[in-house]
Protein backbone atom coordinates (compact mmCIF):
# COMPACT_ATOMS: atom_id res chain seq x y z
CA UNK A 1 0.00 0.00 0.00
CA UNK A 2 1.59 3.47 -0.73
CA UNK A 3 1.72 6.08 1.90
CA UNK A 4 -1.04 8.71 0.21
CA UNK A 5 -3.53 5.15 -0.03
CA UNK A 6 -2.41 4.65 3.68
CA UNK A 7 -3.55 7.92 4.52
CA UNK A 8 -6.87 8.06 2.78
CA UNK A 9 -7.66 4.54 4.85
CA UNK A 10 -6.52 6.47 7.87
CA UNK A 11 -8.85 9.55 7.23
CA UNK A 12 -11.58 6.86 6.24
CA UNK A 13 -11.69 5.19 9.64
CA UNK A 14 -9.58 7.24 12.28
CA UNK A 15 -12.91 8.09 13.86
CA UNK A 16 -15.96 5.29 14.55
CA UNK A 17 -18.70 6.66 12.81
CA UNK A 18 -21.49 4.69 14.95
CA UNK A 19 -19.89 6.49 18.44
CA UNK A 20 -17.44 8.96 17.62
CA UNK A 21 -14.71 7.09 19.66
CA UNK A 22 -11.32 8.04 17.61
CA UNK A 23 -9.15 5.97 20.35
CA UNK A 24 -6.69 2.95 19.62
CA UNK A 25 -5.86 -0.23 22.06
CA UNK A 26 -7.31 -1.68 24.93
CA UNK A 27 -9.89 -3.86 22.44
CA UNK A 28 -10.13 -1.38 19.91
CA UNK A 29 -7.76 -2.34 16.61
CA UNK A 30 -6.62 -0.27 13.52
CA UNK A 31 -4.49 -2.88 11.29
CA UNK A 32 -3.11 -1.69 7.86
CA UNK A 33 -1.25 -4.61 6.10
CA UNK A 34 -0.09 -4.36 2.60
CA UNK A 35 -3.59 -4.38 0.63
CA UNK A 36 -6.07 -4.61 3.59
CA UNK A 37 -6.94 -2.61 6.57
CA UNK A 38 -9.12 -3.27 9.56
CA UNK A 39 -10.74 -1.08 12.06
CA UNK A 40 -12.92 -2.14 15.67
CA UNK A 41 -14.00 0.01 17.80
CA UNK A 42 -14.19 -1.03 21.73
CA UNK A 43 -16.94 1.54 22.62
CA UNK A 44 -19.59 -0.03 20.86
CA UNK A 45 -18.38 -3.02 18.24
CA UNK A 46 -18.30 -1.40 15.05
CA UNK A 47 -15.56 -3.08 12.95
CA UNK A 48 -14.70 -2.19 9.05
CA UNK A 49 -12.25 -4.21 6.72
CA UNK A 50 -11.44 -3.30 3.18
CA UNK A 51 -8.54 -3.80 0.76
CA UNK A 52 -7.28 -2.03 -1.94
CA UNK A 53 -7.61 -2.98 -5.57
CA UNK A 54 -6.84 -1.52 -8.43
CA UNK A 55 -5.53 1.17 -6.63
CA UNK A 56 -8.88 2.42 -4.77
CA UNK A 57 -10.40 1.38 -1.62
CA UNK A 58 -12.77 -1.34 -1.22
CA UNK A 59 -14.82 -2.16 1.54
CA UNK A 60 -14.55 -5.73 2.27
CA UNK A 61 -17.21 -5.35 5.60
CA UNK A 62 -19.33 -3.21 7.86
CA UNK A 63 -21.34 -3.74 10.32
CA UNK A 64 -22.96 -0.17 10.92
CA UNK A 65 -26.41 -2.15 9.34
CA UNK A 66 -26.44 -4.66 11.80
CA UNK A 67 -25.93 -2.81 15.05
């Protein structure tokens, strides 16, 4: 993943959009690998994964709809 893709995933999910809760650790996990990123939140369960294809984000899953 290139730095400018690894900062649009950061500005994507630095901030859980179910609670607001923009912290990191203690159960909460922001994961950027090579092609895929993954975001919980702690606060209230929210969790995101995507991957990057073809140069442009994809979300892999979200589960805002089932909260």
């Amino acid at each position: 993943m290139t730095i400018p893709m690894m900062m649009k995933v950061t500005k994507l999910i630095e901030k859980c959009p179910v609670c607001g809760d923009s912290t990191v650790g203690s159960g909460s996990k922001f994961i950027v690998e090579e092609d895929t990123f993954q975001r919980t939140c702690r606060e209230c369960g929210w969790r995101i994964t995507g991957k990057v294809e073809n140069n442009k984000l994809v979300i892999t899953s979200d589960n805002r709809n089932e909260m």
